[in-house]
PDB file of N, CA and C in Angstrom:
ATOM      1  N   UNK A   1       0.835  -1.184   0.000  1.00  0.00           N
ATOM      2  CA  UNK A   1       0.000   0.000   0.000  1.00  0.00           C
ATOM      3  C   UNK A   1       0.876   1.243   0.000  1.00  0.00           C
ATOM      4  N   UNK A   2       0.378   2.075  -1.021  1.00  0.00           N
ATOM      5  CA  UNK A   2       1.225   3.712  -0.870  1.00  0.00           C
ATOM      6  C   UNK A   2       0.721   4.417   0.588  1.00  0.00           C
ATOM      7  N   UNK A   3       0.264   4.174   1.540  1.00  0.00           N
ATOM      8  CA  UNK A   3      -0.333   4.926   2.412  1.00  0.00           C
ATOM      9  C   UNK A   3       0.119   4.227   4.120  1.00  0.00           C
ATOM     10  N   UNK A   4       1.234   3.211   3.877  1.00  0.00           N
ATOM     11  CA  UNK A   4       1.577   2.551   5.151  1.00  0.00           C
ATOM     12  C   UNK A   4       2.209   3.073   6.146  1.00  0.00           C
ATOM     13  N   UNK A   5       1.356   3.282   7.041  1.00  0.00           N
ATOM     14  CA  UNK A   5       2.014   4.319   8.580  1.00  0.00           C
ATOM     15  C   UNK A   5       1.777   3.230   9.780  1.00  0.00           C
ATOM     16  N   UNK A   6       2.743   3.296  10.212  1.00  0.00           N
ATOM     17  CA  UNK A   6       2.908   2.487  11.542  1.00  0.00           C
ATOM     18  C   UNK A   6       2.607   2.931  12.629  1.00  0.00           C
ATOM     19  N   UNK A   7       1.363   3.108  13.175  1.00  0.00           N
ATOM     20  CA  UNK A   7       1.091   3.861  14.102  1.00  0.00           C
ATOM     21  C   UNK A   7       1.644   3.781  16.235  1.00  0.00           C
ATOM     22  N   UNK A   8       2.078   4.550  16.829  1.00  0.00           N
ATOM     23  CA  UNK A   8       2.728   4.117  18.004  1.00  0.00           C
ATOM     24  C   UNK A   8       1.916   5.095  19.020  1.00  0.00           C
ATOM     25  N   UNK A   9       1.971   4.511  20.113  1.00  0.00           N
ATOM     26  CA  UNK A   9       1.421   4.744  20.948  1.00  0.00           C
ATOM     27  C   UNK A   9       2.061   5.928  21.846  1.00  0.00           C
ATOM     28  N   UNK A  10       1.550   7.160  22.105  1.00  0.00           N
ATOM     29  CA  UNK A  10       2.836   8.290  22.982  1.00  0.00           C
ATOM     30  C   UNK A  10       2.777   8.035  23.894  1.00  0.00           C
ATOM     31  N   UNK A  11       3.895   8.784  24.831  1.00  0.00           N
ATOM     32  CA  UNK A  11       4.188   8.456  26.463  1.00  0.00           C
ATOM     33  C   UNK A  11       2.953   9.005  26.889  1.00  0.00           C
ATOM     34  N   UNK A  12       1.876   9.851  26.188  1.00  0.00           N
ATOM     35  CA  UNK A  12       0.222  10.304  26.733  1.00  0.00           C
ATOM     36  C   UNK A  12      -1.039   9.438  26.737  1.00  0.00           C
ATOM     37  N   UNK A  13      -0.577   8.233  26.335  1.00  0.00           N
ATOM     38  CA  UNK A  13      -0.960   7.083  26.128  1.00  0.00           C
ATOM     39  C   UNK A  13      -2.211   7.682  24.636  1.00  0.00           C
ATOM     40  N   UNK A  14      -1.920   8.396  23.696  1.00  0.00           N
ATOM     41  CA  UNK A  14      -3.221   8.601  22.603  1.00  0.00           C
ATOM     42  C   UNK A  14      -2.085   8.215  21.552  1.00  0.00           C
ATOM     43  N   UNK A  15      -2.750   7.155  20.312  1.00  0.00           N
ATOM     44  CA  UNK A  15      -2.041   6.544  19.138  1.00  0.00           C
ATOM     45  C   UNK A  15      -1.913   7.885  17.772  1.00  0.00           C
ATOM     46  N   UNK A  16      -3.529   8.612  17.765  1.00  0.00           N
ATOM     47  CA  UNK A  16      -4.021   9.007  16.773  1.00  0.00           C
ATOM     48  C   UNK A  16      -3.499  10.613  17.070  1.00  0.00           C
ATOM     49  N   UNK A  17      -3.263  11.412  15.915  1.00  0.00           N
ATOM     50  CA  UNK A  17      -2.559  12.807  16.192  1.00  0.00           C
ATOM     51  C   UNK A  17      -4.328  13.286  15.388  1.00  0.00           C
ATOM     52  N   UNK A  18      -4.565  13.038  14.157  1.00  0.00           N
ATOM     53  CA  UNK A  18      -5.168  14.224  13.710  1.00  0.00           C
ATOM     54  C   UNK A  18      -7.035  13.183  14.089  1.00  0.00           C
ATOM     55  N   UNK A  19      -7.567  12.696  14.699  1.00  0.00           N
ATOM     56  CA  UNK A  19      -8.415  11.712  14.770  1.00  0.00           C
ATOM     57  C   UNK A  19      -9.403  12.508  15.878  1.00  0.00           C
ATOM     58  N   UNK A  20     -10.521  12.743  15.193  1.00  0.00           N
ATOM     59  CA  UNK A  20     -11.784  13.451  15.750  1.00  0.00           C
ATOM     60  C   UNK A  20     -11.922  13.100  17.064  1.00  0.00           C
ATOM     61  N   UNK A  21     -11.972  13.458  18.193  1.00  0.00           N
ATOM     62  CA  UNK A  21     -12.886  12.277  19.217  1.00  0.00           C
ATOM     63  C   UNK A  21     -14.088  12.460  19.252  1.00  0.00           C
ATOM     64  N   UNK A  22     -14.952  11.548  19.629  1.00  0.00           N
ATOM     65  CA  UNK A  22     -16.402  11.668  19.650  1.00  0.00           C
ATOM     66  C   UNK A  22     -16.724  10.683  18.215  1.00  0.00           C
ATOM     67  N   UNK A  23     -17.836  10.500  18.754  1.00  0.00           N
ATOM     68  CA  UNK A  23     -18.869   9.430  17.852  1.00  0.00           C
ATOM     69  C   UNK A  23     -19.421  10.231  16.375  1.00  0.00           C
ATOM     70  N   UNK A  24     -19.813   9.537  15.813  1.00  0.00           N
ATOM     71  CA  UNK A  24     -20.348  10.345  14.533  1.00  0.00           C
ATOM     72  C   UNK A  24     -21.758  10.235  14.370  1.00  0.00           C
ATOM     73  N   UNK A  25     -22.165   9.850  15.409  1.00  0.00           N
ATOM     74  CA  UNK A  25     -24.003   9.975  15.626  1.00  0.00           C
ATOM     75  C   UNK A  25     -23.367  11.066  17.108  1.00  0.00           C
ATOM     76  N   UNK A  26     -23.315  12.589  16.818  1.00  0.00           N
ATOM     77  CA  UNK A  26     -22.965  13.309  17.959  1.00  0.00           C
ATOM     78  C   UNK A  26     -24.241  13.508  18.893  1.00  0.00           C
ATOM     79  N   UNK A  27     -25.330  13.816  17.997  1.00  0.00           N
ATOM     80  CA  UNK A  27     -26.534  13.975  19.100  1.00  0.00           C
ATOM     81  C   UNK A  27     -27.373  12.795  19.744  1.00  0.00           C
ATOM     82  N   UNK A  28     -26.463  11.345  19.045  1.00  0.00           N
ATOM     83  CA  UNK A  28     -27.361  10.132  19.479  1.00  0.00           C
ATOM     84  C   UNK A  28     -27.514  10.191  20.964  1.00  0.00           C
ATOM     85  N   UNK A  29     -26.835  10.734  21.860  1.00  0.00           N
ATOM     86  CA  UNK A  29     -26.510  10.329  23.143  1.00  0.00           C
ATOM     87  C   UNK A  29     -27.714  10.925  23.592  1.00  0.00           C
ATOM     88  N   UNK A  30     -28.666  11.855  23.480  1.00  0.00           N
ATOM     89  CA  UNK A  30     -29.980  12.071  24.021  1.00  0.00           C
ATOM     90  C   UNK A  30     -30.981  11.372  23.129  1.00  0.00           C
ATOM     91  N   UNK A  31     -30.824  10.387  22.341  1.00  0.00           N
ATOM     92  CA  UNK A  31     -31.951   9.341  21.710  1.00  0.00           C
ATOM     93  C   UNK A  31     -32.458  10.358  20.768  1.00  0.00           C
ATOM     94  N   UNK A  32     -32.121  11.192  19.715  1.00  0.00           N
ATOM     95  CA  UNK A  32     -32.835  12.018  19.166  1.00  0.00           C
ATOM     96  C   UNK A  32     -32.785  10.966  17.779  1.00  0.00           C
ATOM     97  N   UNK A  33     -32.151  10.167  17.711  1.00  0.00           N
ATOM     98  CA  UNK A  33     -31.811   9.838  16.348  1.00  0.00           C
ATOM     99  C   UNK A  33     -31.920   8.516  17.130  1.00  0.00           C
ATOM    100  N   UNK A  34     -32.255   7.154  15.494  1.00  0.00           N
ATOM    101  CA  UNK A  34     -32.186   6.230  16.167  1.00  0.00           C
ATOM    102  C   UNK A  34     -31.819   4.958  15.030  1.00  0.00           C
ATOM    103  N   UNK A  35     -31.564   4.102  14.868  1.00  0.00           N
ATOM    104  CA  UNK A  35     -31.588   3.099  13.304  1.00  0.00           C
ATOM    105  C   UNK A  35     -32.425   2.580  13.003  1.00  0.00           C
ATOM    106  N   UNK A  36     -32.757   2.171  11.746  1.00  0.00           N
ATOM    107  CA  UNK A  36     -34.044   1.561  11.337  1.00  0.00           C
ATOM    108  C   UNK A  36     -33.848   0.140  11.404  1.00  0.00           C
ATOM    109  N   UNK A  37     -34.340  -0.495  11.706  1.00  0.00           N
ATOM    110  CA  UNK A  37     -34.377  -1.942  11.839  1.00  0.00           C
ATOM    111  C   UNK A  37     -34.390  -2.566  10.218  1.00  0.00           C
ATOM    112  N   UNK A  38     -34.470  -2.206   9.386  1.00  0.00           N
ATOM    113  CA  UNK A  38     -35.177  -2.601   8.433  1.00  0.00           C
ATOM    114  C   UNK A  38     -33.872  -1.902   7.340  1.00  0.00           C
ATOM    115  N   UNK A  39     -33.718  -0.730   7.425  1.00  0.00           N
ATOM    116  CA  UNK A  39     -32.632  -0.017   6.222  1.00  0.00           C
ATOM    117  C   UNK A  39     -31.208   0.157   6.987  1.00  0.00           C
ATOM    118  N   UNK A  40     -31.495   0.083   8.187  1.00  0.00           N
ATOM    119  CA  UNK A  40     -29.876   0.458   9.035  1.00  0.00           C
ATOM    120  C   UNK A  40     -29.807   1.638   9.334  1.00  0.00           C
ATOM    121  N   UNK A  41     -30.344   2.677   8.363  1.00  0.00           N
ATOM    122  CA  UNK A  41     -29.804   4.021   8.481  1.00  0.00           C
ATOM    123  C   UNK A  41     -30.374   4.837   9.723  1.00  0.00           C
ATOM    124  N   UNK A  42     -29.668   6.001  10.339  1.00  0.00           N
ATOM    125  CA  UNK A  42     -30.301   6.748  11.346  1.00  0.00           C
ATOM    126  C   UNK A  42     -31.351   7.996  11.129  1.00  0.00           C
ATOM    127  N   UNK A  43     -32.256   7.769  11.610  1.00  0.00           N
ATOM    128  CA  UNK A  43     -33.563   8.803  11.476  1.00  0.00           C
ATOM    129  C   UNK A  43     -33.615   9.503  12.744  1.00  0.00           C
ATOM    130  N   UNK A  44     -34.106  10.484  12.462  1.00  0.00           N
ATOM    131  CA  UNK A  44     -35.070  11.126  14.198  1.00  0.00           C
ATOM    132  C   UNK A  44     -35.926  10.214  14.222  1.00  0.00           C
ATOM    133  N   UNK A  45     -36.257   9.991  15.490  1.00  0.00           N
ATOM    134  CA  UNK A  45     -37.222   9.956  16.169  1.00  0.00           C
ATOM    135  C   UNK A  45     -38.756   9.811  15.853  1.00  0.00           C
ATOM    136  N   UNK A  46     -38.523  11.010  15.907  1.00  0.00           N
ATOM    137  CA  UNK A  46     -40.450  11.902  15.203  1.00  0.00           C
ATOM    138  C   UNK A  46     -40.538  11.060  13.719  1.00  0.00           C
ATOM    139  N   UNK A  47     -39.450  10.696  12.852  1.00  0.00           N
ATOM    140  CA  UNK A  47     -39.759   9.854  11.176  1.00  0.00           C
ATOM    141  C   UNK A  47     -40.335   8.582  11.356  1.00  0.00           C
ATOM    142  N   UNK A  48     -40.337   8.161  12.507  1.00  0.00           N
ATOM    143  CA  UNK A  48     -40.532   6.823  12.545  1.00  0.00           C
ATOM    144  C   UNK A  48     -41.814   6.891  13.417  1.00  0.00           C
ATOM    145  N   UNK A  49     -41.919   5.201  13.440  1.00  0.00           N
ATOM    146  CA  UNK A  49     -42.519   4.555  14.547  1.00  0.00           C
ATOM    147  C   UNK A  49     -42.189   3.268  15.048  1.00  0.00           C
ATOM    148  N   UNK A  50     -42.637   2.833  16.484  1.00  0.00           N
ATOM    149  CA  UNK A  50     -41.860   1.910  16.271  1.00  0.00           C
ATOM    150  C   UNK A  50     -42.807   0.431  16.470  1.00  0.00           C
ATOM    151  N   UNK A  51     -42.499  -1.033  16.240  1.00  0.00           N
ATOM    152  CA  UNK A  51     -43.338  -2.026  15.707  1.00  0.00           C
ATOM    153  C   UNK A  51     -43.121  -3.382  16.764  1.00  0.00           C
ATOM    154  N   UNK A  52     -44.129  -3.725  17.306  1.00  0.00           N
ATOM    155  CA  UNK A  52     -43.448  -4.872  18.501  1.00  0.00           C
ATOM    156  C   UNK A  52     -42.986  -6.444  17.381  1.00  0.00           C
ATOM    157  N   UNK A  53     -42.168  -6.448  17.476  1.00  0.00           N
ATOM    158  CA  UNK A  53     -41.868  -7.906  16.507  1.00  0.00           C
ATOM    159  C   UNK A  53     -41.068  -8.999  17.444  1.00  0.00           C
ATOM    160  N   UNK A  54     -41.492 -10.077  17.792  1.00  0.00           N
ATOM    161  CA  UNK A  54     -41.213 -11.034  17.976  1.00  0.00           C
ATOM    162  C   UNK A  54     -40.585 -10.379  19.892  1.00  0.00           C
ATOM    163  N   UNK A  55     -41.668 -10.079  20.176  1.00  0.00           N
ATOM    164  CA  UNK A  55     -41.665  -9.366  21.929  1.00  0.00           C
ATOM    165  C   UNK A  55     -41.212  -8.220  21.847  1.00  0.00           C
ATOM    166  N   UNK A  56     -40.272  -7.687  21.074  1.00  0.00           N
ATOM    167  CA  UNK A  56     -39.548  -6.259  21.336  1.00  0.00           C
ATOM    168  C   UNK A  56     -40.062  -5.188  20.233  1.00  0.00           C
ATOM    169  N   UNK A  57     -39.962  -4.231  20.771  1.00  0.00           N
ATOM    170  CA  UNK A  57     -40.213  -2.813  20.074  1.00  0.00           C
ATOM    171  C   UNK A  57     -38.951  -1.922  19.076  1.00  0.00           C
ATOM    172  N   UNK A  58     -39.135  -2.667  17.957  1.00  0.00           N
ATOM    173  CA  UNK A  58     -38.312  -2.512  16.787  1.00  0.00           C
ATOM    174  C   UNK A  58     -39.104  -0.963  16.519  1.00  0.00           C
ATOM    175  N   UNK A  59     -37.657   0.097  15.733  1.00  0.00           N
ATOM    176  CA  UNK A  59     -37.938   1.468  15.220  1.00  0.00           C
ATOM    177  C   UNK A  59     -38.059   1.397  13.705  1.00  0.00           C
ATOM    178  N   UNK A  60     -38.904   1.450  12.778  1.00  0.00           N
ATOM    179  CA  UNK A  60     -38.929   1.734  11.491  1.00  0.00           C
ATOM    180  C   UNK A  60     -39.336   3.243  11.238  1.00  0.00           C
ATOM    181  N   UNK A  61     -38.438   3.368  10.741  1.00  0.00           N
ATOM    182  CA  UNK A  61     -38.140   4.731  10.197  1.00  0.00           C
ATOM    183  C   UNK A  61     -39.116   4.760   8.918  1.00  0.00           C
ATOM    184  N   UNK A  62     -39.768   6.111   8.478  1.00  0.00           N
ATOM    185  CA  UNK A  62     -40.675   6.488   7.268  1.00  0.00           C
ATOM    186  C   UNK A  62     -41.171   6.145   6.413  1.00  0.00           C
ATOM    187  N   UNK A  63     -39.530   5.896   5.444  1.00  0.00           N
ATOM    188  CA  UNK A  63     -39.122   5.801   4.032  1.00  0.00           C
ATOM    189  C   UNK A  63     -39.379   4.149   4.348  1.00  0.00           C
ATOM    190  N   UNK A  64     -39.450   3.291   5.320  1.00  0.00           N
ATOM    191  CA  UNK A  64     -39.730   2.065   4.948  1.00  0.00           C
ATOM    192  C   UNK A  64     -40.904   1.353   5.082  1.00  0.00           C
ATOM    193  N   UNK A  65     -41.408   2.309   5.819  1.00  0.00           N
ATOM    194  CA  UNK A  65     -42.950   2.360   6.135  1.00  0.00           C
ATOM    195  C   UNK A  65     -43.434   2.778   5.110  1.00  0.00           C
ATOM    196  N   UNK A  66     -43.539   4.174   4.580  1.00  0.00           N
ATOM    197  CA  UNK A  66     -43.964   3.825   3.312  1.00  0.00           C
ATOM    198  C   UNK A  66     -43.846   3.059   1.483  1.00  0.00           C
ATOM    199  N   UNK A  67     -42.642   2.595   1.790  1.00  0.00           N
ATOM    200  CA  UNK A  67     -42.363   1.572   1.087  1.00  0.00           C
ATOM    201  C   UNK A  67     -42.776  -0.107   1.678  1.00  0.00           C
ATOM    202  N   UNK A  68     -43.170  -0.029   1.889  1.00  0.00           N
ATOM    203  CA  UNK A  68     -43.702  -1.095   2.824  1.00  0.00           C
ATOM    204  C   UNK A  68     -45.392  -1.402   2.594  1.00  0.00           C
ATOM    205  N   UNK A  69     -46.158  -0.008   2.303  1.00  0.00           N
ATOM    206  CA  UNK A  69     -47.400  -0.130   2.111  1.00  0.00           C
ATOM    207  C   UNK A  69     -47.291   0.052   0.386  1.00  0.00           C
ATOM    208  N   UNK A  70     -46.524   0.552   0.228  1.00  0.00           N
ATOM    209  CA  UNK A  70     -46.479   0.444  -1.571  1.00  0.00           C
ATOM    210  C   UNK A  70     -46.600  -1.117  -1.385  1.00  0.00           C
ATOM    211  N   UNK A  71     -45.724  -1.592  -1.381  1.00  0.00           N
ATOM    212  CA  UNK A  71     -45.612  -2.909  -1.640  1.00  0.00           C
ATOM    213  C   UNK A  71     -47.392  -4.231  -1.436  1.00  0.00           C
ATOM    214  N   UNK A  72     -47.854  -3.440  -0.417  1.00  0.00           N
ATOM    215  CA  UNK A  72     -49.207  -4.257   0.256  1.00  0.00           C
ATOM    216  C   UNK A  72     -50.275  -3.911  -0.976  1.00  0.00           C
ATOM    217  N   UNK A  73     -50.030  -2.389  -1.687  1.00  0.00           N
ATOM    218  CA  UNK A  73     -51.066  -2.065  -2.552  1.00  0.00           C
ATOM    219  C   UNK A  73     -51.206  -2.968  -4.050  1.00  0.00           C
ATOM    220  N   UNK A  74     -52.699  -2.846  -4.329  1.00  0.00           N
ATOM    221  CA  UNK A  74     -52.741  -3.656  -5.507  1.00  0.00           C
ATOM    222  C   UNK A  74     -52.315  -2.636  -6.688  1.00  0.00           C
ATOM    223  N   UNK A  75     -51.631  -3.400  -7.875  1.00  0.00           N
ATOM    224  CA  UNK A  75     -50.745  -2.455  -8.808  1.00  0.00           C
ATOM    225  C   UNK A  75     -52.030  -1.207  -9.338  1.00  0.00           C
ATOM    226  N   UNK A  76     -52.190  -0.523 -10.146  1.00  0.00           N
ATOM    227  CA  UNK A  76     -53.345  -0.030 -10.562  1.00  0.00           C
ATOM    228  C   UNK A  76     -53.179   0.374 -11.865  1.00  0.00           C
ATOM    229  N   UNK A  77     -54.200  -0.073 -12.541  1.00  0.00           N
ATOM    230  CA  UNK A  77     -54.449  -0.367 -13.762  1.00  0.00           C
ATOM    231  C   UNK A  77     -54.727   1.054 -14.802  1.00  0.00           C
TER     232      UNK A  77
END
Protein backbone atom coordinates (compact mmCIF):
# COMPACT_ATOMS: atom_id res chain seq x y z
CA UNK A 1 0.00 0.00 0.00
CA UNK A 2 1.22 3.71 -0.87
CA UNK A 3 -0.33 4.93 2.41
CA UNK A 4 1.58 2.55 5.15
CA UNK A 5 2.01 4.32 8.58
CA UNK A 6 2.91 2.49 11.54
CA UNK A 7 1.09 3.86 14.10
CA UNK A 8 2.73 4.12 18.00
CA UNK A 9 1.42 4.74 20.95
CA UNK A 10 2.84 8.29 22.98
CA UNK A 11 4.19 8.46 26.46
CA UNK A 12 0.22 10.30 26.73
CA UNK A 13 -0.96 7.08 26.13
CA UNK A 14 -3.22 8.60 22.60
CA UNK A 15 -2.04 6.54 19.14
CA UNK A 16 -4.02 9.01 16.77
CA UNK A 17 -2.56 12.81 16.19
CA UNK A 18 -5.17 14.22 13.71
CA UNK A 19 -8.42 11.71 14.77
CA UNK A 20 -11.78 13.45 15.75
CA UNK A 21 -12.89 12.28 19.22
CA UNK A 22 -16.40 11.67 19.65
CA UNK A 23 -18.87 9.43 17.85
CA UNK A 24 -20.35 10.34 14.53
CA UNK A 25 -24.00 9.97 15.63
CA UNK A 26 -22.96 13.31 17.96
CA UNK A 27 -26.53 13.98 19.10
CA UNK A 28 -27.36 10.13 19.48
CA UNK A 29 -26.51 10.33 23.14
CA UNK A 30 -29.98 12.07 24.02
CA UNK A 31 -31.95 9.34 21.71
CA UNK A 32 -32.84 12.02 19.17
CA UNK A 33 -31.81 9.84 16.35
CA UNK A 34 -32.19 6.23 16.17
CA UNK A 35 -31.59 3.10 13.30
CA UNK A 36 -34.04 1.56 11.34
CA UNK A 37 -34.38 -1.94 11.84
CA UNK A 38 -35.18 -2.60 8.43
CA UNK A 39 -32.63 -0.02 6.22
CA UNK A 40 -29.88 0.46 9.04
CA UNK A 41 -29.80 4.02 8.48
CA UNK A 42 -30.30 6.75 11.35
CA UNK A 43 -33.56 8.80 11.48
CA UNK A 44 -35.07 11.13 14.20
CA UNK A 45 -37.22 9.96 16.17
CA UNK A 46 -40.45 11.90 15.20
CA UNK A 47 -39.76 9.85 11.18
CA UNK A 48 -40.53 6.82 12.55
CA UNK A 49 -42.52 4.55 14.55
CA UNK A 50 -41.86 1.91 16.27
CA UNK A 51 -43.34 -2.03 15.71
CA UNK A 52 -43.45 -4.87 18.50
CA UNK A 53 -41.87 -7.91 16.51
CA UNK A 54 -41.21 -11.03 17.98
CA UNK A 55 -41.66 -9.37 21.93
CA UNK A 56 -39.55 -6.26 21.34
CA UNK A 57 -40.21 -2.81 20.07
CA UNK A 58 -38.31 -2.51 16.79
CA UNK A 59 -37.94 1.47 15.22
CA UNK A 60 -38.93 1.73 11.49
CA UNK A 61 -38.14 4.73 10.20
CA UNK A 62 -40.67 6.49 7.27
CA UNK A 63 -39.12 5.80 4.03
CA UNK A 64 -39.73 2.06 4.95
CA UNK A 65 -42.95 2.36 6.14
CA UNK A 66 -43.96 3.83 3.31
CA UNK A 67 -42.36 1.57 1.09
CA UNK A 68 -43.70 -1.09 2.82
CA UNK A 69 -47.40 -0.13 2.11
CA UNK A 70 -46.48 0.44 -1.57
CA UNK A 71 -45.61 -2.91 -1.64
CA UNK A 72 -49.21 -4.26 0.26
CA UNK A 73 -51.07 -2.07 -2.55
CA UNK A 74 -52.74 -3.66 -5.51
CA UNK A 75 -50.74 -2.46 -8.81
CA UNK A 76 -53.35 -0.03 -10.56
CA UNK A 77 -54.45 -0.37 -13.76
Amino acid sequence: MSNDQESQIATNGLRYKSKEGGSPFKDSANMSSISCYKCGLHKPRSLGVFKTMINQRMFMCGDCISAKSAEGRAPSV
